[in-house]
C-alpha atoms as a PDB file:
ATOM      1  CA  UNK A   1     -41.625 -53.511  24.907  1.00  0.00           C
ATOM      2  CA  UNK A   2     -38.447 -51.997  26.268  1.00  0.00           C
ATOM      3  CA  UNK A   3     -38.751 -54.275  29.244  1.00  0.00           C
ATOM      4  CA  UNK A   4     -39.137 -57.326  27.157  1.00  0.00           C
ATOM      5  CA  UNK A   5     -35.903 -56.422  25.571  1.00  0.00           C
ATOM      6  CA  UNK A   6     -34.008 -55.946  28.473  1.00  0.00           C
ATOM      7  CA  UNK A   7     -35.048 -59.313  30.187  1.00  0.00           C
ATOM      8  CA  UNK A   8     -34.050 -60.447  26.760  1.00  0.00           C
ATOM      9  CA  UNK A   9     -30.858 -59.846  27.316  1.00  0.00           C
ATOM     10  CA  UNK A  10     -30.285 -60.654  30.724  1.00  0.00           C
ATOM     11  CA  UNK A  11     -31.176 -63.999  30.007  1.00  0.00           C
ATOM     12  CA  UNK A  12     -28.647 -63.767  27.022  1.00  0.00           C
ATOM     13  CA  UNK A  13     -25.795 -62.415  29.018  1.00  0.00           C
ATOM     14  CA  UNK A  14     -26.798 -65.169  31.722  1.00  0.00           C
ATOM     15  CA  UNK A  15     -26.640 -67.887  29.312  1.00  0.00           C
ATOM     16  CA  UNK A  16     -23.391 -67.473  27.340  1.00  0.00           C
ATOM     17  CA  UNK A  17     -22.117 -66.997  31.182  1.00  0.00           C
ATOM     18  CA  UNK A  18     -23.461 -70.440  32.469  1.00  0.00           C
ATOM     19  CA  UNK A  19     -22.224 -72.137  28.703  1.00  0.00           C
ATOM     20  CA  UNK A  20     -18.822 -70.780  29.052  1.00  0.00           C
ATOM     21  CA  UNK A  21     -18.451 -71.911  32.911  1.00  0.00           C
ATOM     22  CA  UNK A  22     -20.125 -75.371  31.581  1.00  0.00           C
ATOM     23  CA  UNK A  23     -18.058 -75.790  28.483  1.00  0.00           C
ATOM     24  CA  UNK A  24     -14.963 -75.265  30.669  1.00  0.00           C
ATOM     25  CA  UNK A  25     -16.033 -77.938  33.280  1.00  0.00           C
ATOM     26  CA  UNK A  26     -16.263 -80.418  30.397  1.00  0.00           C
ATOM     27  CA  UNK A  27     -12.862 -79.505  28.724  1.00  0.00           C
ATOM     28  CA  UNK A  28     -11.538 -79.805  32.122  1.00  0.00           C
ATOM     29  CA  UNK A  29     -13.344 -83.020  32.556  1.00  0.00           C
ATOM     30  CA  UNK A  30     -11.910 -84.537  28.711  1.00  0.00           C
ATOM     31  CA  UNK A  31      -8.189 -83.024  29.453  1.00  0.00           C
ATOM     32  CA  UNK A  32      -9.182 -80.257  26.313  1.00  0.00           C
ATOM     33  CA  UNK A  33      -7.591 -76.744  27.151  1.00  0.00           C
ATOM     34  CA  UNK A  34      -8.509 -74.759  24.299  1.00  0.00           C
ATOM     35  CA  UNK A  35      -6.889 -71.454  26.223  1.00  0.00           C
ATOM     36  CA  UNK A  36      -4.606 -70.753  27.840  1.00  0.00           C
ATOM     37  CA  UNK A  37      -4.825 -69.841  31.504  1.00  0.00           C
ATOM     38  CA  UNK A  38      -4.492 -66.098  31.567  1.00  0.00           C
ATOM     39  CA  UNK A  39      -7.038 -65.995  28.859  1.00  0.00           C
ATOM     40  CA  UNK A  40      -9.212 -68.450  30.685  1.00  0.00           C
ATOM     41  CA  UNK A  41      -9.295 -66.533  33.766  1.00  0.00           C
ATOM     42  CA  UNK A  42     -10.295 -63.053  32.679  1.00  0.00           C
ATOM     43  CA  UNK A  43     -12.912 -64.421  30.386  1.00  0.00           C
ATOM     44  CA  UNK A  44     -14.145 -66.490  33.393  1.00  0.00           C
ATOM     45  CA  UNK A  45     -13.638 -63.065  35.257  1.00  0.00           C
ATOM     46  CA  UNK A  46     -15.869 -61.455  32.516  1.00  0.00           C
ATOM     47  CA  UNK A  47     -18.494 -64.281  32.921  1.00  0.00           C
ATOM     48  CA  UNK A  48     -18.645 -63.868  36.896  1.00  0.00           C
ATOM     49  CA  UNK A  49     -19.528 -60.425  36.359  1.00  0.00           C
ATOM     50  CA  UNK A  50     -21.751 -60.844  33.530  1.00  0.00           C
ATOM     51  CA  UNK A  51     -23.486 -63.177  35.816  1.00  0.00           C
ATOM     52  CA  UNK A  52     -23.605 -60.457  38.794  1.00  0.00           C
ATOM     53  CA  UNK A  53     -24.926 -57.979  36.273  1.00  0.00           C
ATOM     54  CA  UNK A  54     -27.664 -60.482  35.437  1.00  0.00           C
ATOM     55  CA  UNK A  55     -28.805 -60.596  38.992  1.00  0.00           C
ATOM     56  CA  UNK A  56     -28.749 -56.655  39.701  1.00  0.00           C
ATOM     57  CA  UNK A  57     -30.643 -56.153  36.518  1.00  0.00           C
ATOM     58  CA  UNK A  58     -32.732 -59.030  37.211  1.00  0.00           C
ATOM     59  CA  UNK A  59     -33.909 -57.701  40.653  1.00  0.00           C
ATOM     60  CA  UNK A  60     -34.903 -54.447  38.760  1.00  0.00           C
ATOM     61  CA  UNK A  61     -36.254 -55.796  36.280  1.00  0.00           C
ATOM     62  CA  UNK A  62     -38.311 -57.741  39.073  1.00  0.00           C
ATOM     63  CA  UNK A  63     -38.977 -54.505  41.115  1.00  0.00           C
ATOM     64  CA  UNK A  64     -40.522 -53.058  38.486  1.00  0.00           C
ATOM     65  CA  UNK A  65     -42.295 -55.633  37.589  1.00  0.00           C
ATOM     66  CA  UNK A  66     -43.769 -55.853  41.196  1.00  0.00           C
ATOM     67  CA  UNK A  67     -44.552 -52.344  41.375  1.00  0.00           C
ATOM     68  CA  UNK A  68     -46.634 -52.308  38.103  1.00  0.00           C
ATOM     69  CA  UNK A  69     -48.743 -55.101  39.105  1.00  0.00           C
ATOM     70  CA  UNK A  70     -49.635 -53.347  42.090  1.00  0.00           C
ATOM     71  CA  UNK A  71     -50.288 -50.228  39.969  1.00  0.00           C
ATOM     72  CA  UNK A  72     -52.450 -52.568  38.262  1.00  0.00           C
ATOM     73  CA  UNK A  73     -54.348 -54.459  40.990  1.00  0.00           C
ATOM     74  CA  UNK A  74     -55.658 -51.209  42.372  1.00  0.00           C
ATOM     75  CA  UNK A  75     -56.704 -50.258  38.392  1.00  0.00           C
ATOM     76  CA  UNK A  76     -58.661 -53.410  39.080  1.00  0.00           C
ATOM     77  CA  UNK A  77     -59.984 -52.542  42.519  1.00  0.00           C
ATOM     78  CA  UNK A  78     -61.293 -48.777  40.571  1.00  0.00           C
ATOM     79  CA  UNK A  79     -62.889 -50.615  38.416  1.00  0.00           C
ATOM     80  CA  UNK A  80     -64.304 -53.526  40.509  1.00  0.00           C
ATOM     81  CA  UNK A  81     -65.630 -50.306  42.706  1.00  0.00           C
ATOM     82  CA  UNK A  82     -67.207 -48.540  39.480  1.00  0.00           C
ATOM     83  CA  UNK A  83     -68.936 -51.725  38.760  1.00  0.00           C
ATOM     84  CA  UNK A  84     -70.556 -51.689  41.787  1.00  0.00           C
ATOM     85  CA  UNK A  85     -71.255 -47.918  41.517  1.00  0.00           C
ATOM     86  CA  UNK A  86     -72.909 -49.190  37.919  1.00  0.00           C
ATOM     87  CA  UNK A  87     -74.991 -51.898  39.454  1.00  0.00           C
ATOM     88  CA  UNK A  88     -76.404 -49.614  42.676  1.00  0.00           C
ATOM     89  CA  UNK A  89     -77.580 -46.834  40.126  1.00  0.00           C
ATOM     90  CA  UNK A  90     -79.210 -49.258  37.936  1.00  0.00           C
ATOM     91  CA  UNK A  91     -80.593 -51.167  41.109  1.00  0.00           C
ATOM     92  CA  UNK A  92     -82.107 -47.273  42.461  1.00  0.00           C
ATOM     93  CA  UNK A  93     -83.492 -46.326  39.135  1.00  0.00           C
ATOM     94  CA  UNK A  94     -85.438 -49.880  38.642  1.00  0.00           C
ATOM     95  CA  UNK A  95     -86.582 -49.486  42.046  1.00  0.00           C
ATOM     96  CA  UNK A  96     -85.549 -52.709  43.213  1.00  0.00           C
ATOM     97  CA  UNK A  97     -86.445 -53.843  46.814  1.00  0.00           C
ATOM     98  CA  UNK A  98     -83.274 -54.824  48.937  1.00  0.00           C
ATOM     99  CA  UNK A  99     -84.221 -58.433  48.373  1.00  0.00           C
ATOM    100  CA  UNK A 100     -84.426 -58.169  44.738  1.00  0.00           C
ATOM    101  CA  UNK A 101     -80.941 -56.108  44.927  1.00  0.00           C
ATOM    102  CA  UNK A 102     -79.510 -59.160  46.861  1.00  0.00           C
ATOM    103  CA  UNK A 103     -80.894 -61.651  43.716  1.00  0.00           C
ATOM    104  CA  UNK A 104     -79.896 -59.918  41.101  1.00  0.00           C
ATOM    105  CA  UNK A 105     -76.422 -59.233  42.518  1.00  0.00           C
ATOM    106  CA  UNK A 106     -75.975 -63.098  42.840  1.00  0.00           C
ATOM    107  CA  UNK A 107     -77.629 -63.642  39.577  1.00  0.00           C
ATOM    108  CA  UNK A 108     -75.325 -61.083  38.025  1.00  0.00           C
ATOM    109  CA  UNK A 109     -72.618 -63.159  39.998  1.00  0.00           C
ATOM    110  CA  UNK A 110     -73.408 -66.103  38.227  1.00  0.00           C
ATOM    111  CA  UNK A 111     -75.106 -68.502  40.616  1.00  0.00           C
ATOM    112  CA  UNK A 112     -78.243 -70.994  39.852  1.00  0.00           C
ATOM    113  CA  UNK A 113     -81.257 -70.005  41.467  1.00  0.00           C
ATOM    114  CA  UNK A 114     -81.301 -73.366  43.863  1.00  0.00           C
ATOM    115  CA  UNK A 115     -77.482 -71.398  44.885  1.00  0.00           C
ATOM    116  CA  UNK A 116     -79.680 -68.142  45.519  1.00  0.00           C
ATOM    117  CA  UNK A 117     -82.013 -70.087  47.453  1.00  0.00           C
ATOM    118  CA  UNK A 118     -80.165 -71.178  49.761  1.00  0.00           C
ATOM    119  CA  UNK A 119     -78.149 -68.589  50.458  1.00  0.00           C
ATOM    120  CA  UNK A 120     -81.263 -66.412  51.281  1.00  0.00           C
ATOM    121  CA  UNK A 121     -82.822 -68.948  53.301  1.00  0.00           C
ATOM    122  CA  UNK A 122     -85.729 -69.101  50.709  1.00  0.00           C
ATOM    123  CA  UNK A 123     -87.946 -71.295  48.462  1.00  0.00           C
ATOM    124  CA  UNK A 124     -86.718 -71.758  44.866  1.00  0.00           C
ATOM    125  CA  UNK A 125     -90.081 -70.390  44.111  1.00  0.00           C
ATOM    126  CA  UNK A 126     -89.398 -66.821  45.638  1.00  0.00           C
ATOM    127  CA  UNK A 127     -86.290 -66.400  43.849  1.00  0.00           C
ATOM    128  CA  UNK A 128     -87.856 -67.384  40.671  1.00  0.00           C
ATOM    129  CA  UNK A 129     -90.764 -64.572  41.282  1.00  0.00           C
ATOM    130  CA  UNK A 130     -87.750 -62.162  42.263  1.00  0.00           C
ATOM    131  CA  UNK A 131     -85.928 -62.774  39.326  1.00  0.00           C
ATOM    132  CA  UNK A 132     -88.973 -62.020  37.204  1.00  0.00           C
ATOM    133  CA  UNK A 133     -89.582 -59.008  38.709  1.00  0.00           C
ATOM    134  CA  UNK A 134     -85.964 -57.797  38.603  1.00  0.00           C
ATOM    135  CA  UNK A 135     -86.272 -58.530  34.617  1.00  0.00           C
ATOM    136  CA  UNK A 136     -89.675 -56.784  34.383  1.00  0.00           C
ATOM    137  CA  UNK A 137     -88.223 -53.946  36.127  1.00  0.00           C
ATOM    138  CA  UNK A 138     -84.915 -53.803  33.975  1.00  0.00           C
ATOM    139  CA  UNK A 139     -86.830 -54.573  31.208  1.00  0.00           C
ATOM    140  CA  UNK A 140     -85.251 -57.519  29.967  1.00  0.00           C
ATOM    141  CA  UNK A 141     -85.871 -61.375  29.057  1.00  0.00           C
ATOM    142  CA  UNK A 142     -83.232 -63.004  31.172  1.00  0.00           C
ATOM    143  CA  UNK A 143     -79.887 -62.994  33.008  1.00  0.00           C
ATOM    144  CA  UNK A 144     -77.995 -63.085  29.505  1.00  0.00           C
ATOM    145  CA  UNK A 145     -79.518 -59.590  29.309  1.00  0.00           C
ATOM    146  CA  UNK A 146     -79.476 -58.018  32.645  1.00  0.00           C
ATOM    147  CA  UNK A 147     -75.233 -58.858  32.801  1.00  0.00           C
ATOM    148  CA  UNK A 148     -75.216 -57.634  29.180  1.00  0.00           C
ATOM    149  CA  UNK A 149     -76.687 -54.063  30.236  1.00  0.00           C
ATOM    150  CA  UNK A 150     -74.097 -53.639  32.803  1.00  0.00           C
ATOM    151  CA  UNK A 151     -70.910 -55.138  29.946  1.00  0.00           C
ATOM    152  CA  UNK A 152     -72.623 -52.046  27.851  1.00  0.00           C
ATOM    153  CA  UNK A 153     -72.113 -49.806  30.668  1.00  0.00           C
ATOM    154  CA  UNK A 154     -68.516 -50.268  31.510  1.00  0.00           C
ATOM    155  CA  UNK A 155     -67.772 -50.805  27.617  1.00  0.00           C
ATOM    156  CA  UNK A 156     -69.137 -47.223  27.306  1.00  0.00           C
ATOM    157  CA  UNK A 157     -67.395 -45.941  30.305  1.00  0.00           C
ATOM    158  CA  UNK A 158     -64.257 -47.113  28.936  1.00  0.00           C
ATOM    159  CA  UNK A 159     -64.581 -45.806  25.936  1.00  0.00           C
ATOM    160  CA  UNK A 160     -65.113 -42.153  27.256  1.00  0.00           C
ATOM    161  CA  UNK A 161     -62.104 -42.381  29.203  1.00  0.00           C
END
């Protein structure tokens, strides 16, 4: 929240800069000196280095920006790595065969079983008997249920943390 107010402001401070440098250009432009020169050249003065400002806090603001979305793509890359840890200890206690780990990994994934198939090297009718026996084994009805046991996994792991 804090962040969000100080971009807020930047972006402020940068834009009453840019209308006062623009607002001059046009009064310059129409003959209109509403100032008089002194005046005009420490407020344009005070707009250069609001302007500066804006780009120091900017590249902060950026910075730390950067640094929490790496903070956050290794978060992911935990959790990407528990998931897996999830799926192998639910593949050992079913007792799934490495072939049956490699189905249910890419059914899990989200591909057809004529994407399976091919990948394997294999008739649509092998995956389709793997598949059964990975839901017999999990004891489940279908690949809506098998992804939903590992959801209920994480959900709960999340929850204890």
């Amino acid at each position: 929240m804090k962040g969000q107010w100080t971009v807020a402001l930047i972006v402020a401070v940068q834009l009453l800069c840019a209308v006062f440098f623009v607002s001059q250009i046009i009064g310059s432009i129409l003959g209109v000196a509403p100032i008089s020169w002194q005046l005009y050249e420490l407020v344009e003065l005070g707009a250069a280095l609001g302007l500066l400002l804006g780009v120091g806090f900017g590249w902060v603001v950026l910075r730390r920006t950067m640094a929490r979305n790496v903070v956050i793509e290794d978060q992911l890359r935990l959790a990407s790595g528990a998931f897996m840890d999830v799926l192998e200890e639910r593949f050992a206690a079913w007792a799934l065969t490495p072939a049956e780990r490699d189905v249910a990994l890419f059914a899990i994934k989200g591909m057809s079983t004529q994407e399976i198939a091919a990948l394997r090297e294999v008739s649509e009718g092998t995956i389709k008997a793997q598949t059964n026996a990975i839901y017999r084994k999990a004891d489940v009805s279908g690949r809506t249920q098998l992804l939903s046991l590992f959801i209920d996994d994480l959900m709960e792991a999340s929850s204890t943390s």
